[in-house]
Protein backbone atom coordinates (compact mmCIF):
# COMPACT_ATOMS: atom_id res chain seq x y z
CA UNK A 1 0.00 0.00 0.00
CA UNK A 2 1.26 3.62 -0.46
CA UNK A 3 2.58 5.03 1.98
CA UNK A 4 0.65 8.17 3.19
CA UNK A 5 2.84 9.94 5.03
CA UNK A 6 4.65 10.43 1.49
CA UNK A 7 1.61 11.24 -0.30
CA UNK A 8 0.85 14.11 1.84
CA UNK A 9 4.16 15.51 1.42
CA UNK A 10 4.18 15.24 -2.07
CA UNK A 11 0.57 16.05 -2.52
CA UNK A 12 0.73 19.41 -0.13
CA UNK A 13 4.12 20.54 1.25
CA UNK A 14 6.15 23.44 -0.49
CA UNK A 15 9.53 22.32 -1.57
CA UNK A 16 10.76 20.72 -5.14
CA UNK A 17 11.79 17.55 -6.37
CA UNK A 18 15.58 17.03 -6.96
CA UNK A 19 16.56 14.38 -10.25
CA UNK A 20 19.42 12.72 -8.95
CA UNK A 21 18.63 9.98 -12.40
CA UNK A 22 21.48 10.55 -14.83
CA UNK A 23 21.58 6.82 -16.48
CA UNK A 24 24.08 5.39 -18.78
CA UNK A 25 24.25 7.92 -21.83
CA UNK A 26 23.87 10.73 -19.62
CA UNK A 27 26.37 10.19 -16.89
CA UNK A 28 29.23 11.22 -18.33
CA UNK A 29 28.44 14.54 -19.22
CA UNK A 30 26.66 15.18 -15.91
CA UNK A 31 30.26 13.63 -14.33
CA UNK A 32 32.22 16.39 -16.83
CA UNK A 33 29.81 19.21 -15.61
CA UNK A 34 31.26 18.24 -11.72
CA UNK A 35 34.72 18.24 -12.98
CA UNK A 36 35.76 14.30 -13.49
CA UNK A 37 36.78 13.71 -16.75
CA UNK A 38 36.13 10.97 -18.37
CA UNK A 39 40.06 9.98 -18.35
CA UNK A 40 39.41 9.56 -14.16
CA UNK A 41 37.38 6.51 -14.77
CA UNK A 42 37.63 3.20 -16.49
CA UNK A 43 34.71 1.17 -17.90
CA UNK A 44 30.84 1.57 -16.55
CA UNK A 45 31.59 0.13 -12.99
CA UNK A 46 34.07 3.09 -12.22
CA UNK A 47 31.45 5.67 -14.15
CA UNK A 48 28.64 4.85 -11.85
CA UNK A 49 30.53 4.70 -8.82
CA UNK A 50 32.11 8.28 -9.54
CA UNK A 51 28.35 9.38 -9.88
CA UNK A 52 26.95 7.53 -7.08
CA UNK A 53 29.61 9.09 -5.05
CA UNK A 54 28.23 12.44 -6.60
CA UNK A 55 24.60 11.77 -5.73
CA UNK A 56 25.75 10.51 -2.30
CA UNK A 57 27.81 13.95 -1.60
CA UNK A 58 24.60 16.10 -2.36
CA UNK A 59 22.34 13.64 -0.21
CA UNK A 60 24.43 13.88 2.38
CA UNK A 61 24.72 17.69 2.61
CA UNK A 62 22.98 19.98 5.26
CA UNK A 63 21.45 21.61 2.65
CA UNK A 64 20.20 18.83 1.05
CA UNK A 65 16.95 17.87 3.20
CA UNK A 66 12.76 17.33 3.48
CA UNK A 67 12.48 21.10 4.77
CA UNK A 68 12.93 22.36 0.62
CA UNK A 69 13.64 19.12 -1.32
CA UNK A 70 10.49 16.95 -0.73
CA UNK A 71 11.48 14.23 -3.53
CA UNK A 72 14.17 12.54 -5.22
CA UNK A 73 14.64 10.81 -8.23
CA UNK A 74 17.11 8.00 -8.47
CA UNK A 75 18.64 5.59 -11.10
CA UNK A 76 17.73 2.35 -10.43
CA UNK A 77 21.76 1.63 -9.23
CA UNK A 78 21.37 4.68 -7.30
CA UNK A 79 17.97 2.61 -5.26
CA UNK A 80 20.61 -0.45 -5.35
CA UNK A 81 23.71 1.08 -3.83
CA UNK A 82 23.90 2.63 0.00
CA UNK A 83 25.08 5.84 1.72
CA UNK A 84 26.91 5.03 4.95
CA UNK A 85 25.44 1.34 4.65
CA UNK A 86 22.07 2.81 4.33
CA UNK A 87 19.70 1.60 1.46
CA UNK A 88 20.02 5.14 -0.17
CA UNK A 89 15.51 5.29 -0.38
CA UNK A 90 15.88 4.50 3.38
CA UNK A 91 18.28 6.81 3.91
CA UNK A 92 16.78 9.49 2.50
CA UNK A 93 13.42 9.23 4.05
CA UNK A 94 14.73 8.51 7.61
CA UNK A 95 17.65 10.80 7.47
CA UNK A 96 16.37 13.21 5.17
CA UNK A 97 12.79 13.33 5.08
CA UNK A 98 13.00 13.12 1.43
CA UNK A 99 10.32 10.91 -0.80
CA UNK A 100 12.37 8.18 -3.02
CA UNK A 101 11.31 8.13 -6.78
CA UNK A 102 12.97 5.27 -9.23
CA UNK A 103 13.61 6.55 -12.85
CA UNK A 104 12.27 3.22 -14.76
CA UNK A 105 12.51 3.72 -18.56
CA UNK A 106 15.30 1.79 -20.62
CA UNK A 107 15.72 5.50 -22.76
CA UNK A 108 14.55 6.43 -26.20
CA UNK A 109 13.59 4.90 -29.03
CA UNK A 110 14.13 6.28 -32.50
CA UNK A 111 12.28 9.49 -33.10
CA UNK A 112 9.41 8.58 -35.51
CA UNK A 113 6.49 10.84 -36.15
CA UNK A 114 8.05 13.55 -34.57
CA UNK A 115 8.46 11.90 -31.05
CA UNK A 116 10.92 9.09 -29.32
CA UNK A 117 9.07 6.60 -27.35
CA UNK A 118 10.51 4.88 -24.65
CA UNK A 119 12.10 1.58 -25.21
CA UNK A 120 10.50 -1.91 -24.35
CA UNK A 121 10.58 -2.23 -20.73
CA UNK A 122 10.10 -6.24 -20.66
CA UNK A 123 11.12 -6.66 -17.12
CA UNK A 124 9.16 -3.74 -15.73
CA UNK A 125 7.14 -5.68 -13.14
CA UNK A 126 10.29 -7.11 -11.74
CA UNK A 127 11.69 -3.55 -11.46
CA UNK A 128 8.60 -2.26 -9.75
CA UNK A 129 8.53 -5.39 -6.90
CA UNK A 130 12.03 -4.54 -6.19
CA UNK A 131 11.35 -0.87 -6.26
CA UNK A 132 8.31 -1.54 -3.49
CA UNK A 133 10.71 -3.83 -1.16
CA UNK A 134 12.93 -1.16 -0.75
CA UNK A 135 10.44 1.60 0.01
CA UNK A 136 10.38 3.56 -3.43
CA UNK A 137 7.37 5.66 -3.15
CA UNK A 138 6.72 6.34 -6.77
CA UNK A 139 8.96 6.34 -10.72
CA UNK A 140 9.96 8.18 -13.30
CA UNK A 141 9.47 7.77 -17.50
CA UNK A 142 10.55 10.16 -19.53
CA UNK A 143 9.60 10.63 -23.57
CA UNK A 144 10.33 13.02 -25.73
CA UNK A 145 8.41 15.51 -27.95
CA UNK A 146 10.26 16.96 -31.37
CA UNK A 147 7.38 18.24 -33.42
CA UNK A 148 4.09 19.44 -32.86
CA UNK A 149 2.87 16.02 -34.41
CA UNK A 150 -0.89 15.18 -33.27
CA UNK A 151 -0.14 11.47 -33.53
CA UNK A 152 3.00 11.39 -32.49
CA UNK A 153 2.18 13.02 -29.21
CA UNK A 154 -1.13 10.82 -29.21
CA UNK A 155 1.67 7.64 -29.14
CA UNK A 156 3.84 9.42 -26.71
CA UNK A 157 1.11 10.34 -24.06
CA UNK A 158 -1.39 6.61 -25.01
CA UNK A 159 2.49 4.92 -23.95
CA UNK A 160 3.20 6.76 -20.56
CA UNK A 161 -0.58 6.47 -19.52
CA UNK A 162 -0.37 2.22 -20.22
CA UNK A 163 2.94 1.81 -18.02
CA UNK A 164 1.64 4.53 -15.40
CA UNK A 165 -1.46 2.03 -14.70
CA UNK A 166 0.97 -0.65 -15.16
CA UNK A 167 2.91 1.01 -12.10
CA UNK A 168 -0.39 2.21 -10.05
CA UNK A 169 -1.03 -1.78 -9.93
CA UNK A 170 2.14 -2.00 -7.55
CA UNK A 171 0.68 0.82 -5.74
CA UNK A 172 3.34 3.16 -6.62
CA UNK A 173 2.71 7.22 -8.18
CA UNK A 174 4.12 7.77 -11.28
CA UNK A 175 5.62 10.85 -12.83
CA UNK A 176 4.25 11.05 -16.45
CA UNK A 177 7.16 12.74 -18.28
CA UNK A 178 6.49 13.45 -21.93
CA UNK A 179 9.20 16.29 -22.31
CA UNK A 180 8.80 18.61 -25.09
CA UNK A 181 12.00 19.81 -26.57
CA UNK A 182 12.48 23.61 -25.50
CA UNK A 183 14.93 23.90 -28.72
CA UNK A 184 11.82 23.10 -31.51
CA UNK A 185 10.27 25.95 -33.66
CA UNK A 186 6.54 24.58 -33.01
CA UNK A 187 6.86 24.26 -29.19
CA UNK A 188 3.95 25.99 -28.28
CA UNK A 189 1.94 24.47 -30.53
CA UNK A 190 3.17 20.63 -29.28
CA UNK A 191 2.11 22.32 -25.89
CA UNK A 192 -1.15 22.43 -26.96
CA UNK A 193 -2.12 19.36 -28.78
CA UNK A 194 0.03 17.40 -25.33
CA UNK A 195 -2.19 19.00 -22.82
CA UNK A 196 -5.63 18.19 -25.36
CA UNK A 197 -3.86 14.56 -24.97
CA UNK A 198 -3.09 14.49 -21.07
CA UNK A 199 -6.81 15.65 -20.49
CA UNK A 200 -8.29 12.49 -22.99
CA UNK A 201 -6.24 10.05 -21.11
CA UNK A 202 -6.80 11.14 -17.35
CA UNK A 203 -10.32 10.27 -18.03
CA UNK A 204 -9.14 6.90 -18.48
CA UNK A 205 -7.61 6.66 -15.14
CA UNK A 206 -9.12 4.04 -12.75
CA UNK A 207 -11.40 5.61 -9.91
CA UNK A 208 -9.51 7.08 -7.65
CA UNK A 209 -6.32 7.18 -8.61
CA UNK A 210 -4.00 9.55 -9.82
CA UNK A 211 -0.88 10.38 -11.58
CA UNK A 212 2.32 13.20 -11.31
CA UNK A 213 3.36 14.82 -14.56
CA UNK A 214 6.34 16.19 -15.22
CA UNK A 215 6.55 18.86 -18.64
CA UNK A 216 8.63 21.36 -20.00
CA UNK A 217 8.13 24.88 -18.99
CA UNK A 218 5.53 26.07 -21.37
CA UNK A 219 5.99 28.80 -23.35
CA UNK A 220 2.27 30.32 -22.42
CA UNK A 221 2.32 30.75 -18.63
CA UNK A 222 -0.18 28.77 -16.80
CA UNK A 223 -0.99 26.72 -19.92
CA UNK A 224 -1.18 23.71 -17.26
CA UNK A 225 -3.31 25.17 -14.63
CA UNK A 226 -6.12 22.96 -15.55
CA UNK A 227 -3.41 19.73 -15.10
CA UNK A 228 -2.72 21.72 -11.59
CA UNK A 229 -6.04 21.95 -10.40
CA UNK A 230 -7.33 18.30 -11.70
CA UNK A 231 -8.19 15.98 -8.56
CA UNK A 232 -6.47 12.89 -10.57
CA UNK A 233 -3.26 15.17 -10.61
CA UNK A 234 -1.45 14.62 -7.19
CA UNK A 235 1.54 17.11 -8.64
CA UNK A 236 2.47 19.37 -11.70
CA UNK A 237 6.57 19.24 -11.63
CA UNK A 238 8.77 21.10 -14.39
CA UNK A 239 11.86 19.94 -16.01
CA UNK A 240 14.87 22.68 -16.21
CA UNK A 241 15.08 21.16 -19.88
CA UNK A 242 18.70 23.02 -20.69
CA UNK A 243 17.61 26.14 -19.20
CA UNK A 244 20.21 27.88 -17.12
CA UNK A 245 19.25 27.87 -13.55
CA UNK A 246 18.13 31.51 -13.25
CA UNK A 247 15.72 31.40 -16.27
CA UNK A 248 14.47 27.70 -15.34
CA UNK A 249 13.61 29.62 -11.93
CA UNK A 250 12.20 32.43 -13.58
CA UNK A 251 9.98 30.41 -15.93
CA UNK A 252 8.95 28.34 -13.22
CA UNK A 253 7.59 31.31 -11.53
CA UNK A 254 5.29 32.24 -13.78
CA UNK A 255 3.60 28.91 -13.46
CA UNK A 256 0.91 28.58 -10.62
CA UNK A 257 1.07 25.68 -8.52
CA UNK A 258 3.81 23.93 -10.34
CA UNK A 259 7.41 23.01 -8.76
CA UNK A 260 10.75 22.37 -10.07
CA UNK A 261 12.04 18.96 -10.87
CA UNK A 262 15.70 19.67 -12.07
CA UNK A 263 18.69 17.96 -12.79
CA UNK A 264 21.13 20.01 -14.31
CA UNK A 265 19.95 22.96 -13.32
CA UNK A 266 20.54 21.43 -9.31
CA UNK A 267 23.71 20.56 -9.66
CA UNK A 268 24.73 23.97 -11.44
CA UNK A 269 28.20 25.44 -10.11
CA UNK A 270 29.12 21.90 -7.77
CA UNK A 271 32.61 20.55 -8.61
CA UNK A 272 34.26 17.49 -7.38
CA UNK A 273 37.16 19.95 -6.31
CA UNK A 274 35.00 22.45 -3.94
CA UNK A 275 36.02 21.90 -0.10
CA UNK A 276 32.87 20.46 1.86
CA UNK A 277 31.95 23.84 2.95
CA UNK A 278 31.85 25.20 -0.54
CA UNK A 279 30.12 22.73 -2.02
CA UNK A 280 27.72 23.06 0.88
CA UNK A 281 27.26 26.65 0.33
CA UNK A 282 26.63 26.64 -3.16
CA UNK A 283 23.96 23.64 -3.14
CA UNK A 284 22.07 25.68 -0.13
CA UNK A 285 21.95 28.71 -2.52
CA UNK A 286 21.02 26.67 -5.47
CA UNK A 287 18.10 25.07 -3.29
CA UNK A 288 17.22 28.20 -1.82
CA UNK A 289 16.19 29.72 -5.51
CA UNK A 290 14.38 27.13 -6.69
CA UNK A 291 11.95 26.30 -3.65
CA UNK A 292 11.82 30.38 -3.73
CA UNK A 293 10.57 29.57 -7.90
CA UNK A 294 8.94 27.00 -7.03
CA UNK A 295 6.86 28.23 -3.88
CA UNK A 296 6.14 31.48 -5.97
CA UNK A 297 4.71 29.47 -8.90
C-alpha cells in the first residue's frame, strides 16, 4: 500500500523535487559538468561509482533535506547502492525526510512521427517489486516531444498512460514525463495538442487514482493550470530542460502551482574539487532559488 505519510508531502508541502537519475548515456556529461573527466574513470563500474559518489555527496549535505527538497529521483543503481550502509531510499526518508522516486525507462527509441518513445521495458514488473521492497514511493518515464505532431504526441502520451497504470497496480505514483523539446520551432503548438492529450487520457484513469506529470516549462504561462487543479493530478513538476538555472527559476515562476524537478539545473556550479563547505554553500543557494521559484509558482 502507499505510503501516506509520502503522499501528503508530495501532494501538499512546499519544496521541489531534486533528479538525482542521470543513467548510462547521460552520466558522463553530468560527471564532466562536476569536474571528473572521463580519463578519471575506467569502464561503466568506475562511471557509476564516480556518480553515485556524486549523488551521495549532495544527499548527504545539510542543505540537502525534506524542509525544501520533498522528492528525489534516483537511477535504479542509485535505489541499489547505500550511503553510509544505508539503502540510499531509506536513507533518504529517515535521514532526510525526502520521498524516493525510481527513474524506470530503458531511454529512447528512435524518433518517428516527430516523437521518441521509450524503449520496451520487458522486465518492468520485476523492477517495480524490487522498487516496493525497498520503500520507493513512486517512478519516473521520460519521452520526448520533437514536433508538434498530433499522432505522435497521441503515441507518446497513449504509452506513458499504459505503463503509469501498469505502475499504479504496484501501488506506486508515477511521474508522467512526456518532455517537449524547448529547442523546436513549433513548441507551443506541441504544448497544446500534449495537454488536449493528457486531459483524454486522465479520463481513463481508474477511480480514484492519480498520476504526477512532469513537462517542459511552457511557453504560455499557466498553460497547465487545468493539469494543476485536476483531482487525478497529485503534482504538476517542471523539467529545467537546458535552461540555465536563473531562467528555469524564472519560468517556473510564472507557473501557478507547479514546482521544479531539475537535474542540471541542481547541480549547477558543484565541482568534485569544492572543499565540503563550498560545495555546501553553493547547493544551499542553489536550493534556496528554486523552492523560492517554485513556492512562488
Amino acid at each position: 500500500m502507499m505510503n501516506e505519510t509520502m503522499a501528503r508531502q508530495m501532494a501538499d508541502k512546499d519544496g521541489f523535487i531534486a533528479a538525482l537519475d542521470q543513467s548510462g548515456g547521460s552520466t558522463p556529461k553530468a560527471l564532466a559538468l562536476y569536474g571528473v573527466a572521463e580519463d578519471a574513470y575506467s569502464g561503466d563500474e568506475e562511471m557509476f561509482a564516480a556518480i553515485h559518489a556524486m549523488r551521495a555527496r549532495i544527499i548527504k549535505s545539510p542543505a540537502f533535506s525534506g524542509e525544501k527538497v520533498i522528492g528525489a529521483i534516483l537511477f535504479e543503481r542509485t535505489m541499489d547502492g547505500e550511503i553510509d550502509g544505508i539503502p540510499t531510499a531509506d536513507y533518504l526518508w529517515d535521514k532526510c525526510s525526502i520521498v524516493p522516486f525510481l527513474k524506470v525507462d530503458k531511454g529512447l527509441a528512435a524518433e518517428e512521427n516527430g516523437v521518441q518513445l521509450m524503449k520496451p521495458m520487458g522486465d518492468l514488473d520485476a523492477l517495480l517489486e524490487r522498487a516496493v521492497a525497498k520503500n520507493i514511493f513512486g517512478t519516473k518515464m521520460r519521452s520526448v516531444i520533437n514536433a508538434a505532431s498530433k499522432d505522435g504526441i497521441e503515441a507518446i502520451v497513449a504509452q506513458q498512460f499504459e505503463i503509469g497504470k501498469q505502475i499504479l497496480g504496484h501501488d506506486l505514483m508515477p511521474i508522467i514525463e512526456p518532455e517537449v523539446n524547448i529547442k523546436i520551432a513549433d513548441k507551443a503548438e506541441a504544448e497544446e495538442l500534449l495537454l488536449e492529450a493528457i486531459q483524454r487520457h486522465l479520463d481513463t484513469l481508474p477511480a480514484g487514482k492519480q498520476v504526477m506529470l512532469k513537462l517542459s516549462l511552457p511557453s504560455a504561462a499557466n498553460l497547465y493550470k487545468p493539469l494543476v487543479d485536476d483531482p487525478r493530478v497529485m503534482r504538476v513538476v517542471a523539467l529545467s530542460g537546458g535552461y540555465s538555472r536563473e531562467e528555469a527559476n524564472r519560468l517556473l515562476g510564472a507557473n501557478a502551482g507547479v514546482i521544479a524537478s531539475f537535474s542540471r539545473a541542481l547541480t549547477e556550479g558543484l565541482s568534485h574539487g569544492q572543499s565540503d563547505a563550498d560545495f555546501d554553500a553553493t547547493l544551499a543557494a542553489t536550493i534556496d532559488s528554486i523552492f523560492e521559484a517554485s513556492r512562488a509558482g
